[in-house]
PDB file of N, CA and C in Angstrom:
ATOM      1  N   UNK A   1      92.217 125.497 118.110  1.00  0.00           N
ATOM      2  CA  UNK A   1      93.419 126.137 118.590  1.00  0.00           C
ATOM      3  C   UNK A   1      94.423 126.231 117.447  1.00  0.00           C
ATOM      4  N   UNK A   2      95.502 127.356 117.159  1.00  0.00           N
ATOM      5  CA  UNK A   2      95.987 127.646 116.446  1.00  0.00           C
ATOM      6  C   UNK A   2      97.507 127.967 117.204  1.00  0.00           C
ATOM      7  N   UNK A   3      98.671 127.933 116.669  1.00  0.00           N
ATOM      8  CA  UNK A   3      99.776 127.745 117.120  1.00  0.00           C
ATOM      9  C   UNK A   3     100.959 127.604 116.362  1.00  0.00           C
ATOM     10  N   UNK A   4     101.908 128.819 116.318  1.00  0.00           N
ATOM     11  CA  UNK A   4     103.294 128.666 116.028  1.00  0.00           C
ATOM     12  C   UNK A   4     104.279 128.297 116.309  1.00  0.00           C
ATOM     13  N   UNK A   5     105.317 127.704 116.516  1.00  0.00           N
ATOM     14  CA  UNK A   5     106.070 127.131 116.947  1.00  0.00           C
ATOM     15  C   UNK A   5     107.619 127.344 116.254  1.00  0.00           C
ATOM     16  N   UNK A   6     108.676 127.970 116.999  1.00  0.00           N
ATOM     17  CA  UNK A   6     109.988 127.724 116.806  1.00  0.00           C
ATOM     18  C   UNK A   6     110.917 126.391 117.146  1.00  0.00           C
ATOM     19  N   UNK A   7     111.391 125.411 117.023  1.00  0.00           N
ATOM     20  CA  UNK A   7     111.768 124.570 117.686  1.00  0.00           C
ATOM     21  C   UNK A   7     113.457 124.422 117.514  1.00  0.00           C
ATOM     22  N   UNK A   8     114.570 124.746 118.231  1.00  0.00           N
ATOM     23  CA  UNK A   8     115.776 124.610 117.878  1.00  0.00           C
ATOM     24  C   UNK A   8     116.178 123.415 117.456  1.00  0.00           C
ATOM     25  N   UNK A   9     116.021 122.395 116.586  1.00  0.00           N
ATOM     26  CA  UNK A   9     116.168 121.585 116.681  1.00  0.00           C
ATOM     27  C   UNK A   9     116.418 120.937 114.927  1.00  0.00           C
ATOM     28  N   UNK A  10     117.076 120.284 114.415  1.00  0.00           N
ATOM     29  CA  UNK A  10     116.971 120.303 112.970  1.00  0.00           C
ATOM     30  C   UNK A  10     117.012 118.639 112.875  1.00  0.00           C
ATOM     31  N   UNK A  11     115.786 118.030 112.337  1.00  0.00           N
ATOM     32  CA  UNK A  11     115.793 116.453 112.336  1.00  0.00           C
ATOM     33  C   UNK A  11     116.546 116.196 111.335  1.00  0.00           C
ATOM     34  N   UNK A  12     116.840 114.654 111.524  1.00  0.00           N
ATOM     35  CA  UNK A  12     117.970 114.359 110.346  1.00  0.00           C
ATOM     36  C   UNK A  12     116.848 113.726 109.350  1.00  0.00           C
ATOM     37  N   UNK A  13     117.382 113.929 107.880  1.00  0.00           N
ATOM     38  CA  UNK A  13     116.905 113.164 106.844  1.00  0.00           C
ATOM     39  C   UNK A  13     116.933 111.719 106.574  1.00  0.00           C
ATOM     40  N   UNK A  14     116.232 111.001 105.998  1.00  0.00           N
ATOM     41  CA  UNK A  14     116.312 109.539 105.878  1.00  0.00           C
ATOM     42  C   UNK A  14     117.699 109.256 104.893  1.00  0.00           C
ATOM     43  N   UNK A  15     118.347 109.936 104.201  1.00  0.00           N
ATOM     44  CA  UNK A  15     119.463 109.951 103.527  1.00  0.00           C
ATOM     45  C   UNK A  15     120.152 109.692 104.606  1.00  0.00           C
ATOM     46  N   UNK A  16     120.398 110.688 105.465  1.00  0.00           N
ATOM     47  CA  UNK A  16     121.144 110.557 106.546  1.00  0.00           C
ATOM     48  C   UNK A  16     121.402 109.657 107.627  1.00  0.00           C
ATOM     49  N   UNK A  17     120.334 109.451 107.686  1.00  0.00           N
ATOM     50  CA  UNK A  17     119.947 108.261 108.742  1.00  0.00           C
ATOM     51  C   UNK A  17     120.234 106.926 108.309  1.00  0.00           C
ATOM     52  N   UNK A  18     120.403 106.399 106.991  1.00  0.00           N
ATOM     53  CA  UNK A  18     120.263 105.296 106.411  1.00  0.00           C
ATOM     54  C   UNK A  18     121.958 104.673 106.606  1.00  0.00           C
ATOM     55  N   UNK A  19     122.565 105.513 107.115  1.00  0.00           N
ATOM     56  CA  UNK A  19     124.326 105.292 107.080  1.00  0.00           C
ATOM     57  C   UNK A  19     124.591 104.869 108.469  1.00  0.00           C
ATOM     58  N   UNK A  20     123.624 105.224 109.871  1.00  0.00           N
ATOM     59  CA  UNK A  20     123.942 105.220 110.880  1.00  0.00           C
ATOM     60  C   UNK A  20     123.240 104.414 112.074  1.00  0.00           C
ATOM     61  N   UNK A  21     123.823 103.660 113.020  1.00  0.00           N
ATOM     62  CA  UNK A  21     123.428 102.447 113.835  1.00  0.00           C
ATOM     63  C   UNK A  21     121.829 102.707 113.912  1.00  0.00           C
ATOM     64  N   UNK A  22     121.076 101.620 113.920  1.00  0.00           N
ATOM     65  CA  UNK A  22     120.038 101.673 114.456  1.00  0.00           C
ATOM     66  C   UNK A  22     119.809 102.246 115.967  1.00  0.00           C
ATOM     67  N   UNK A  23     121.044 102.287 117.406  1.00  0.00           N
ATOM     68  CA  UNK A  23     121.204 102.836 118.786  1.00  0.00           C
ATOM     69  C   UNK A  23     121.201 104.363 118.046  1.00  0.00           C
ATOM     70  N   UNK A  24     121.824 104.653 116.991  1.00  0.00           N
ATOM     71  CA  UNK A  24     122.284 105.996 117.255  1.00  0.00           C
ATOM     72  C   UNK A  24     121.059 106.677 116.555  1.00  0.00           C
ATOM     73  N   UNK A  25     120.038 105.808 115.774  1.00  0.00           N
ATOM     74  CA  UNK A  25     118.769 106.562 115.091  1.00  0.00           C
ATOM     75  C   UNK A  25     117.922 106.653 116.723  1.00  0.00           C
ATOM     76  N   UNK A  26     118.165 105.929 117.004  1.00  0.00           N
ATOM     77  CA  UNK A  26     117.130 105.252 118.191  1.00  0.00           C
ATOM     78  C   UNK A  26     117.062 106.898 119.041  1.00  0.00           C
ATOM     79  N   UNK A  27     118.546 107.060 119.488  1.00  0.00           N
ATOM     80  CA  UNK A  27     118.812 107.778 120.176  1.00  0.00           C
ATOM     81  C   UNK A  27     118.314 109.395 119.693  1.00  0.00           C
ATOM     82  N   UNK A  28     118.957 109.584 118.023  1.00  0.00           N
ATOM     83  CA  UNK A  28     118.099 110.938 117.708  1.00  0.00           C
ATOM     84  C   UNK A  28     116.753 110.990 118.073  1.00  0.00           C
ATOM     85  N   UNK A  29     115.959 109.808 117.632  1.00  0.00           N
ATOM     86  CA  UNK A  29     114.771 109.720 117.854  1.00  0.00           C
ATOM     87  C   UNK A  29     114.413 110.380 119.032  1.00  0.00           C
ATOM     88  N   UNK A  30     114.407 109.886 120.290  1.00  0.00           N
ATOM     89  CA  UNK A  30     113.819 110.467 120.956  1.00  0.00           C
ATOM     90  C   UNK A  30     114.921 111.493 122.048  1.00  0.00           C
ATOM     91  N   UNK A  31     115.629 111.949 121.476  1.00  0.00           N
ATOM     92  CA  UNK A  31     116.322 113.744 121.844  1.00  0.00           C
ATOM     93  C   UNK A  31     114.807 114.510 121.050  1.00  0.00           C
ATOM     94  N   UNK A  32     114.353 114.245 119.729  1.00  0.00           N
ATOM     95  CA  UNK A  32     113.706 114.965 119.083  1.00  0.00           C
ATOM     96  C   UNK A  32     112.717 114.765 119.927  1.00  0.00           C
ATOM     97  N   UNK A  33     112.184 114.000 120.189  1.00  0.00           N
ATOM     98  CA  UNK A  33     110.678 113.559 120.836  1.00  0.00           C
ATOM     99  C   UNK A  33     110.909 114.525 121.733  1.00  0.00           C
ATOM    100  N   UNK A  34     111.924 114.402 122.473  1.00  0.00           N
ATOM    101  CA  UNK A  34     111.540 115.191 124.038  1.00  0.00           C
ATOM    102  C   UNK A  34     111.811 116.162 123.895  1.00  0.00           C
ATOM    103  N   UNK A  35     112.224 116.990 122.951  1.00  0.00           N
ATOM    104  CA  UNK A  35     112.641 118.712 122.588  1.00  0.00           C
ATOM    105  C   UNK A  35     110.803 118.718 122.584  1.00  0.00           C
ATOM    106  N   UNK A  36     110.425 118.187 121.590  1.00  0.00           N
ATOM    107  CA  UNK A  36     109.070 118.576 120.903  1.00  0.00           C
ATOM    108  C   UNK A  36     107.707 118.583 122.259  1.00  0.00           C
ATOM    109  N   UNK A  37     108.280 117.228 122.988  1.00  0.00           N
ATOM    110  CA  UNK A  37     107.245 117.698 124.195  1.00  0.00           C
ATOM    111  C   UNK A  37     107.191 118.752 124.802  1.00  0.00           C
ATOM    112  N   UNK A  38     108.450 118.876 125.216  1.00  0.00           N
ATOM    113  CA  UNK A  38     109.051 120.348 126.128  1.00  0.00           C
ATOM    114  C   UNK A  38     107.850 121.684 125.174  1.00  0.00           C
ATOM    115  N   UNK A  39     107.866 121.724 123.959  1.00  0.00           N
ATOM    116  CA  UNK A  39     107.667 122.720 123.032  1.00  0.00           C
ATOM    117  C   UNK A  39     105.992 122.628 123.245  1.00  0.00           C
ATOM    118  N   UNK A  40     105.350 121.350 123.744  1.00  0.00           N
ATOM    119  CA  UNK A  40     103.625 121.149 123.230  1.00  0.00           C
ATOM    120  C   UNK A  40     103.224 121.264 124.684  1.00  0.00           C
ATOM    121  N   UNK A  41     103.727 120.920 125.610  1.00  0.00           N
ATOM    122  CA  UNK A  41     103.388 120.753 126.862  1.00  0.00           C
ATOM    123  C   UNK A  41     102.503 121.707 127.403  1.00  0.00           C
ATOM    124  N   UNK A  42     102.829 122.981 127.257  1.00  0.00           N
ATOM    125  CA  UNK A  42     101.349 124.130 127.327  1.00  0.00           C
ATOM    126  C   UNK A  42     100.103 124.175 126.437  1.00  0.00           C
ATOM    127  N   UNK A  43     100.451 123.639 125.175  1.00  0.00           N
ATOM    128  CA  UNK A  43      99.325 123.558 124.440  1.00  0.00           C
ATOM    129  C   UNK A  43      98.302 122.215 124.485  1.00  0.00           C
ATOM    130  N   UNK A  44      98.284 121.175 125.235  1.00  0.00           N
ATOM    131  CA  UNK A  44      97.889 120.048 125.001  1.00  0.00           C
ATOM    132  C   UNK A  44      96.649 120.111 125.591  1.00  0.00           C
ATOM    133  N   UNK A  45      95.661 119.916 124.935  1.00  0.00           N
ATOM    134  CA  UNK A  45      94.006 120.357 125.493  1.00  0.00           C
ATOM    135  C   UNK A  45      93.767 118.865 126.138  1.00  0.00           C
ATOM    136  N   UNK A  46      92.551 119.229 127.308  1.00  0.00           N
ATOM    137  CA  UNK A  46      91.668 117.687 127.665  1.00  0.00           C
ATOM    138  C   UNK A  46      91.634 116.262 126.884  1.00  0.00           C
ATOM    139  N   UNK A  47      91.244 117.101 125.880  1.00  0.00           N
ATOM    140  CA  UNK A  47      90.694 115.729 124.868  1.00  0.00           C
ATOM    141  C   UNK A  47      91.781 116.011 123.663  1.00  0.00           C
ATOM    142  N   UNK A  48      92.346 114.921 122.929  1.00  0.00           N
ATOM    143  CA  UNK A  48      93.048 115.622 121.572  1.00  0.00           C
ATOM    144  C   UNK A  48      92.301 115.772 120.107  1.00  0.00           C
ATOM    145  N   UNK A  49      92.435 116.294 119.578  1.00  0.00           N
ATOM    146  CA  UNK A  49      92.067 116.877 118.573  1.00  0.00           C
ATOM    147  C   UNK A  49      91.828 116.052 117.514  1.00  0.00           C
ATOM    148  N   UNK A  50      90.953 116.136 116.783  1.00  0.00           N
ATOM    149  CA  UNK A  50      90.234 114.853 115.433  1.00  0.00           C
ATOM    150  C   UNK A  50      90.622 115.132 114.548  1.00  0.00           C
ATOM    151  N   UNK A  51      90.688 116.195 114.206  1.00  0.00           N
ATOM    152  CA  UNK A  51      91.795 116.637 113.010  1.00  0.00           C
ATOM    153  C   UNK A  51      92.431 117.640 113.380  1.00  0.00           C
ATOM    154  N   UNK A  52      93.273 117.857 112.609  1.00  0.00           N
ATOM    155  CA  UNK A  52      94.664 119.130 112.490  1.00  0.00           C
ATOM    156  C   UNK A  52      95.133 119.270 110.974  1.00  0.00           C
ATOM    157  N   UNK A  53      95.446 120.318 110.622  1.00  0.00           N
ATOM    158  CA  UNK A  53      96.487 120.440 110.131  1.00  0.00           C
ATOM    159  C   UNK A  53      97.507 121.495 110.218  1.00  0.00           C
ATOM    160  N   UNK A  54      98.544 121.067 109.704  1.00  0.00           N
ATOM    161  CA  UNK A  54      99.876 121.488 109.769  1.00  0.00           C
ATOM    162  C   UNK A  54     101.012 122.129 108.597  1.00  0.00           C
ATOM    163  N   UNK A  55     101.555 123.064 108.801  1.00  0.00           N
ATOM    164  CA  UNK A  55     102.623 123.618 107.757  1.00  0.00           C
ATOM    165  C   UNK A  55     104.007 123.467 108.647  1.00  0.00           C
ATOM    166  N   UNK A  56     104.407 122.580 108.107  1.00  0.00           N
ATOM    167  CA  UNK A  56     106.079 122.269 108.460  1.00  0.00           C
ATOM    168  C   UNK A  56     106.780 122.802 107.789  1.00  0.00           C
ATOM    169  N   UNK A  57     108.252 123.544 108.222  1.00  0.00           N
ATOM    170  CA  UNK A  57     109.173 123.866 107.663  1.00  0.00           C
ATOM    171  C   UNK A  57     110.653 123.971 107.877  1.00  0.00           C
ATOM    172  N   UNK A  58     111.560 123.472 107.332  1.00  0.00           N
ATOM    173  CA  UNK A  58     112.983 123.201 107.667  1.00  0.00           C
ATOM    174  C   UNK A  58     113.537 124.386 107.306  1.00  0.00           C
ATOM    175  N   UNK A  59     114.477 125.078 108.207  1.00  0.00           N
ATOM    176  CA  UNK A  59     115.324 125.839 108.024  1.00  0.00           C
ATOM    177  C   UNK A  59     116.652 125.458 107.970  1.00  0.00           C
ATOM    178  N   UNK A  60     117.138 125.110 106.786  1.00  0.00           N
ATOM    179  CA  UNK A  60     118.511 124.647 107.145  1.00  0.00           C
ATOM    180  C   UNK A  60     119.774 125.400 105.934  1.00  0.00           C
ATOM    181  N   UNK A  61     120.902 125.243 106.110  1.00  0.00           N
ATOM    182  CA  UNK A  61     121.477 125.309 105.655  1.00  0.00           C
ATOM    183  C   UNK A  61     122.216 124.561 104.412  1.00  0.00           C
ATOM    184  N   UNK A  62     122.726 124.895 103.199  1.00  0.00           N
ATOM    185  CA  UNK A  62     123.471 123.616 102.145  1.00  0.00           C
ATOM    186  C   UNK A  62     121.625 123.530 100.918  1.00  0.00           C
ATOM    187  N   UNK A  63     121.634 122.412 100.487  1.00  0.00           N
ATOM    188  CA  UNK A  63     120.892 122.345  99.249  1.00  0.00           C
ATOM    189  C   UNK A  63     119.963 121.736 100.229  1.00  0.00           C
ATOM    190  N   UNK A  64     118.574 122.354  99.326  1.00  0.00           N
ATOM    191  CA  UNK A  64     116.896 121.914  99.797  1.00  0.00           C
ATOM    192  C   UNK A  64     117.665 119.915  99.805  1.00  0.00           C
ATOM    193  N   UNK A  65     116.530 119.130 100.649  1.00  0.00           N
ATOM    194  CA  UNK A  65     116.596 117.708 100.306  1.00  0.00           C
ATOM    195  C   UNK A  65     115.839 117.475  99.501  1.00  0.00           C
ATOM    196  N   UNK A  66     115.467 116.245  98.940  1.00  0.00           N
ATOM    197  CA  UNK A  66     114.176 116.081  98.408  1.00  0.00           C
ATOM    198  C   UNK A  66     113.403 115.938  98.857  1.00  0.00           C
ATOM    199  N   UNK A  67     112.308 115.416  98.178  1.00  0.00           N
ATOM    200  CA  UNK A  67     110.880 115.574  98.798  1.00  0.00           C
ATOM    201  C   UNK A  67     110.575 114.819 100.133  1.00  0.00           C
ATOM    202  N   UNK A  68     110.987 113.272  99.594  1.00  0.00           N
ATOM    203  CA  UNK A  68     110.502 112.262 100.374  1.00  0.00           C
ATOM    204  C   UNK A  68     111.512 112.698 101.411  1.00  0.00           C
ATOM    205  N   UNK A  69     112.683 112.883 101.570  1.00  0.00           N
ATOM    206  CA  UNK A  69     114.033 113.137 102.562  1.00  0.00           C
ATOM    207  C   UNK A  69     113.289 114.126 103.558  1.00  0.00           C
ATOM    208  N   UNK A  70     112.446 115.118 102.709  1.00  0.00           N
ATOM    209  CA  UNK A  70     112.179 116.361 103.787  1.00  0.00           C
ATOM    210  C   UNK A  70     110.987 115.912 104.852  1.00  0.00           C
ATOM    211  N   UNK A  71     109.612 114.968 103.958  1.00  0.00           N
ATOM    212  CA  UNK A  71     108.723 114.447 104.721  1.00  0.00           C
ATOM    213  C   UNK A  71     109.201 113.784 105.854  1.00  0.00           C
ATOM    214  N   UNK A  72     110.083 112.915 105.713  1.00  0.00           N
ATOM    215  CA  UNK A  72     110.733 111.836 106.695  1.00  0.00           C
ATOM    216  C   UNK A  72     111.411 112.703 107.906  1.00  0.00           C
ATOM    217  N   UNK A  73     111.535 113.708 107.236  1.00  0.00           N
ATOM    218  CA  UNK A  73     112.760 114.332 108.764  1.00  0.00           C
ATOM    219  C   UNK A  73     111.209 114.661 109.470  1.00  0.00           C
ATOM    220  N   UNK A  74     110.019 114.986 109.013  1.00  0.00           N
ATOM    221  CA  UNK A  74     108.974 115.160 110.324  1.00  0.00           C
ATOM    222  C   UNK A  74     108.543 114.219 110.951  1.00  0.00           C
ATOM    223  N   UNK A  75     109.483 112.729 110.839  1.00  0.00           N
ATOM    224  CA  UNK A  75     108.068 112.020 111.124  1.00  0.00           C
ATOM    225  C   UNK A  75     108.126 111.845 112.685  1.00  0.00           C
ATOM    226  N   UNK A  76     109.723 111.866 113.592  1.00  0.00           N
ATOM    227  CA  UNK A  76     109.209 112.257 114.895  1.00  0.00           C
ATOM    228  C   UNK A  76     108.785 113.392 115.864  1.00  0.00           C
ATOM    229  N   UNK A  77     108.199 114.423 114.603  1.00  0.00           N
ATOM    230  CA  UNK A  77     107.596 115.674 114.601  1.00  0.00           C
ATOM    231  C   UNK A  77     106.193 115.302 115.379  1.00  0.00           C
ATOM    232  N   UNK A  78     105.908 114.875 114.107  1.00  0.00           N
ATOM    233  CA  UNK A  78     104.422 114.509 114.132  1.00  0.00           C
ATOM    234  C   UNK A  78     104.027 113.255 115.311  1.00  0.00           C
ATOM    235  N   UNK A  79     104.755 112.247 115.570  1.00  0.00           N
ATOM    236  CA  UNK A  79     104.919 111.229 116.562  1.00  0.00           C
ATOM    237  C   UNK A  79     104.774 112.203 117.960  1.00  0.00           C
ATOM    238  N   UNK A  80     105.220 112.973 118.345  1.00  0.00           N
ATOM    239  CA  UNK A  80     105.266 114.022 119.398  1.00  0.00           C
ATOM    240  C   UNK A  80     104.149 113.911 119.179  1.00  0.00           C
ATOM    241  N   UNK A  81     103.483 114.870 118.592  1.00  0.00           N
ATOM    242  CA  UNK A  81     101.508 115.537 118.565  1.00  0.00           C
ATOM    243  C   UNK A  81     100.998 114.283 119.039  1.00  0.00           C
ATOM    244  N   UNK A  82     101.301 113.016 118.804  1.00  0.00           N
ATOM    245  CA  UNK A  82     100.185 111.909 119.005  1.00  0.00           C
ATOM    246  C   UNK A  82      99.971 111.607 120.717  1.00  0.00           C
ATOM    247  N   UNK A  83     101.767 111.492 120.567  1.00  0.00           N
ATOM    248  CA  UNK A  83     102.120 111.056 121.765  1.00  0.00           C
ATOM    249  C   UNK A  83     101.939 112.335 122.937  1.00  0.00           C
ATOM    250  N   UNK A  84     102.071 113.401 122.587  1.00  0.00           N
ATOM    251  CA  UNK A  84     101.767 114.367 123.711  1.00  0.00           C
ATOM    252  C   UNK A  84     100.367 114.739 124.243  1.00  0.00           C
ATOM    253  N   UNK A  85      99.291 113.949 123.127  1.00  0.00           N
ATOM    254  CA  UNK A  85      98.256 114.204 123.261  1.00  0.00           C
ATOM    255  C   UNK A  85      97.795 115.385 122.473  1.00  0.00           C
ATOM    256  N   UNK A  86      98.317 115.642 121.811  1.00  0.00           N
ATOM    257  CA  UNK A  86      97.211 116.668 120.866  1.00  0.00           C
ATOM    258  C   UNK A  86      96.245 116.378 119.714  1.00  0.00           C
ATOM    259  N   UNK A  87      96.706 115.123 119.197  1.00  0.00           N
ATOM    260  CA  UNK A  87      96.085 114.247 118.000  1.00  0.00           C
ATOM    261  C   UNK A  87      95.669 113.471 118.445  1.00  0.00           C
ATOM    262  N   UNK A  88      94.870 112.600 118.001  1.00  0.00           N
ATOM    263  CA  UNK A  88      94.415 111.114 118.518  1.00  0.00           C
ATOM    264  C   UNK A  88      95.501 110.133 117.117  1.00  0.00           C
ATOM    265  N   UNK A  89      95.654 111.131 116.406  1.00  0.00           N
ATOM    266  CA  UNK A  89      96.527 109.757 115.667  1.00  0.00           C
ATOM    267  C   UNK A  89      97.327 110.974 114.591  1.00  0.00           C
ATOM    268  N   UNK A  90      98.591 110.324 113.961  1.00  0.00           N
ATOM    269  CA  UNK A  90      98.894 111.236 112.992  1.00  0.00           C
ATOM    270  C   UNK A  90      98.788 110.613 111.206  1.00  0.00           C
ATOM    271  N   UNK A  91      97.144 109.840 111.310  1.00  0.00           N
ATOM    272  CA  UNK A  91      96.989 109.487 110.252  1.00  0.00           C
ATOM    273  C   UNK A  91      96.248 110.152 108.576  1.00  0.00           C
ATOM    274  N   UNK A  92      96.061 109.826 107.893  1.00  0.00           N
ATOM    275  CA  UNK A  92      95.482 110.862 106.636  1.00  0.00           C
ATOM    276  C   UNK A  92      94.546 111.540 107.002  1.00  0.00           C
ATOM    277  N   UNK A  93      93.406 110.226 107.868  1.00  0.00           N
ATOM    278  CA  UNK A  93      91.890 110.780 107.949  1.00  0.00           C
ATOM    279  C   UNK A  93      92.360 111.568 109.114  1.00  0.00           C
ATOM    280  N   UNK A  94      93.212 112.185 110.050  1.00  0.00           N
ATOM    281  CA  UNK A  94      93.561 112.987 111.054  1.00  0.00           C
ATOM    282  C   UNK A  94      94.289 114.339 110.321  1.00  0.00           C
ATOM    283  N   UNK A  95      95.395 114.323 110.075  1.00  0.00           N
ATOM    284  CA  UNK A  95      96.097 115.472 109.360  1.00  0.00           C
ATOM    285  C   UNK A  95      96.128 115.609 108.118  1.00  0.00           C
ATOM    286  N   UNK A  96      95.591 115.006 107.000  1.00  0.00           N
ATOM    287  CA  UNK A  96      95.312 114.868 105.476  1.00  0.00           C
ATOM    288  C   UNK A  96      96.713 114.735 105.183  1.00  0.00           C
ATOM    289  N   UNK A  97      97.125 115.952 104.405  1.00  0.00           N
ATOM    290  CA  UNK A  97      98.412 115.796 103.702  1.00  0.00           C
ATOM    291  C   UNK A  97      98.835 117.413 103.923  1.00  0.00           C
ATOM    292  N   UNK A  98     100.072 116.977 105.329  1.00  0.00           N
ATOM    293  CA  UNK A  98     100.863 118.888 105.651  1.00  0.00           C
ATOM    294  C   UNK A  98     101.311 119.048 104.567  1.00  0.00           C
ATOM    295  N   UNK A  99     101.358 120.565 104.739  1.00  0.00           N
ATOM    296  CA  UNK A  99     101.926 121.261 103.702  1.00  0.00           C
ATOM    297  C   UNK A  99     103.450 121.013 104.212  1.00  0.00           C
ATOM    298  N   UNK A 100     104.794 120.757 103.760  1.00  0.00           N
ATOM    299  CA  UNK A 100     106.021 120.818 104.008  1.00  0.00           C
ATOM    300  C   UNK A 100     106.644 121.737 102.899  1.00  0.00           C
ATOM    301  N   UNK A 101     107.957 121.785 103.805  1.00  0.00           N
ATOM    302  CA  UNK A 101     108.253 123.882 103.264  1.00  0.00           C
ATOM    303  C   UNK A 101     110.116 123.549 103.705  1.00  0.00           C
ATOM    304  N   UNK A 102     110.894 123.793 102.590  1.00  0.00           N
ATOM    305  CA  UNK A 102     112.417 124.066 103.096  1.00  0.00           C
ATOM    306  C   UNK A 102     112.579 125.735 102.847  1.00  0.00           C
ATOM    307  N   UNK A 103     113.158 126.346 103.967  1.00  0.00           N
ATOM    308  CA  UNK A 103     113.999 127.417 103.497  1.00  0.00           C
ATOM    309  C   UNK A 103     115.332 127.544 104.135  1.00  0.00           C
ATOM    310  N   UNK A 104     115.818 128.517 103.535  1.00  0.00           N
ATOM    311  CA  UNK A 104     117.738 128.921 103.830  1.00  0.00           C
ATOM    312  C   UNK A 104     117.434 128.999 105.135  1.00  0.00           C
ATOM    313  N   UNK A 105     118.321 129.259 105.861  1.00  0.00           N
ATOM    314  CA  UNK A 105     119.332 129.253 107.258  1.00  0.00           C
ATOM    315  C   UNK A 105     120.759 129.291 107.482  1.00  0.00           C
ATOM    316  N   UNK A 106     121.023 130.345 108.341  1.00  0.00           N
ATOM    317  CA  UNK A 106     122.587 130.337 108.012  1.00  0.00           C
ATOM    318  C   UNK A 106     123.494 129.182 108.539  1.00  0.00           C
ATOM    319  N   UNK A 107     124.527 128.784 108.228  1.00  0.00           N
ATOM    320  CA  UNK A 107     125.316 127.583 108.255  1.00  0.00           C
ATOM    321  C   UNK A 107     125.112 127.158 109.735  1.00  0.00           C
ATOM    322  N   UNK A 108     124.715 126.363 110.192  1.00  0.00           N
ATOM    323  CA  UNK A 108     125.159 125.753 111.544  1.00  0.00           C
ATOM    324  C   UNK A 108     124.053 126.132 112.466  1.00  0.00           C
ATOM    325  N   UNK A 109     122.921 127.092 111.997  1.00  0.00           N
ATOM    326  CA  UNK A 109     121.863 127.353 113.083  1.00  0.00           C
ATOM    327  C   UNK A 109     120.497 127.122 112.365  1.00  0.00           C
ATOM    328  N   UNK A 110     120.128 125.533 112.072  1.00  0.00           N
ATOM    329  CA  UNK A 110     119.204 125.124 111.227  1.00  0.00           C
ATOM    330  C   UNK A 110     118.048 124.884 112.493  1.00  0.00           C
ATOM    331  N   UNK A 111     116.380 125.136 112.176  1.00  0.00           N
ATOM    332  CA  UNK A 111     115.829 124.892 113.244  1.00  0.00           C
ATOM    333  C   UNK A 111     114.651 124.629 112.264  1.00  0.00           C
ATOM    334  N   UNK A 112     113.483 123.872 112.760  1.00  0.00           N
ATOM    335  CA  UNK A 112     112.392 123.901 112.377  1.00  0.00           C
ATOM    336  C   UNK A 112     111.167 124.540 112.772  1.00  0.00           C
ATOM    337  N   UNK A 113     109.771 124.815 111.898  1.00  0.00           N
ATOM    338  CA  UNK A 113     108.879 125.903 112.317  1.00  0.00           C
ATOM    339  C   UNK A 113     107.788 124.923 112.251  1.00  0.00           C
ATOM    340  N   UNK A 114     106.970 124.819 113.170  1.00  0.00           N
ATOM    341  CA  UNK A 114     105.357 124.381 113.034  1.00  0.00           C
ATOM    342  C   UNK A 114     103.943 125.172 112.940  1.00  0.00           C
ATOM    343  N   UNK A 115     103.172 125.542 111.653  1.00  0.00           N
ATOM    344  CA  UNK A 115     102.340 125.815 112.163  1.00  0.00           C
ATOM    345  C   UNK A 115     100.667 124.855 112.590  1.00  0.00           C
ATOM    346  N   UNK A 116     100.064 124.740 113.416  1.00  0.00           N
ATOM    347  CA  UNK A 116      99.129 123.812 113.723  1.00  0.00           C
ATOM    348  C   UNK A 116      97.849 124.627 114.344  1.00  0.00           C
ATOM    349  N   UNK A 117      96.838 123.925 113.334  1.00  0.00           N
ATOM    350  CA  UNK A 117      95.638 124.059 113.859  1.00  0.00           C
ATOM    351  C   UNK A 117      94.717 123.204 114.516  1.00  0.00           C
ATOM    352  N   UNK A 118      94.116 123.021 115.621  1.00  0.00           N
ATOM    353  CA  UNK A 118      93.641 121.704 115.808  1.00  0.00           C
ATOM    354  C   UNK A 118      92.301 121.697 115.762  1.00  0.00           C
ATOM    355  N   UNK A 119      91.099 120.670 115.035  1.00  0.00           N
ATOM    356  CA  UNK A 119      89.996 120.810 115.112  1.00  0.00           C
ATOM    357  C   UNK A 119      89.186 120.353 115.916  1.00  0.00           C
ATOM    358  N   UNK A 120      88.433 120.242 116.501  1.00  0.00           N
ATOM    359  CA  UNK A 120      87.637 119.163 117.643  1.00  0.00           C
ATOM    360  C   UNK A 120      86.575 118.563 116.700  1.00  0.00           C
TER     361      UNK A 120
END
């Protein structure tokens, strides 16, 4: 199965996150989780998928993050797929290594894009 995905939603970076309560990470945390279910909930097959991979991409506004900053904003991306059932895990030998991707967005309407393939 193959699948695009718009998601309104713009995760915060580990830069970002590193300034603010553990309740209030807690709390982004799973707003993101449950946007992302809402988003997988039609796609989630019988059995989940042995491998996948994935092209992530941030649309945001202001300067690209860095590398590691940009990986980290997926990681309750990818936590969704496990947990919704589409992956059996979101580990190397499962998704290898996504491709991750920043581009522009105009000020204030930053969202992220998924693309996913899943293998049986």
């Amino acid at each position: 199965m193959t699948f695009k995905l718009k998601i309104p939603i713009l995760p915060k970076t580990t830069n970002s996150m590193s300034r603010m309560h553990w309740r209030t990470k807690s709390k982004h945390a799973n707003i993101v989780k449950h946007i992302m279910h809402l988003h997988l909930i039609n796609y989630i097959p019988k059995v989940p998928y042995k491998k996948a991979k994935f092209v992530l991409t941030r649309h945001a506004s202001g300067r690209p993050p860095d590398f590691d900053g940009l990986v980290s904003s997926f990681k309750w991306v990818l936590d969704s797929f496990v947990k919704s059932g589409l992956i059996i895990d979101d580990s190397m030998e499962v998704i290898g290594q996504p491709e991750y991707r920043h581009e522009k967005a105009p000020r204030l309407k930053g969202f992220i894009t998924i693309e996913f393939e899943g293998i049986m």
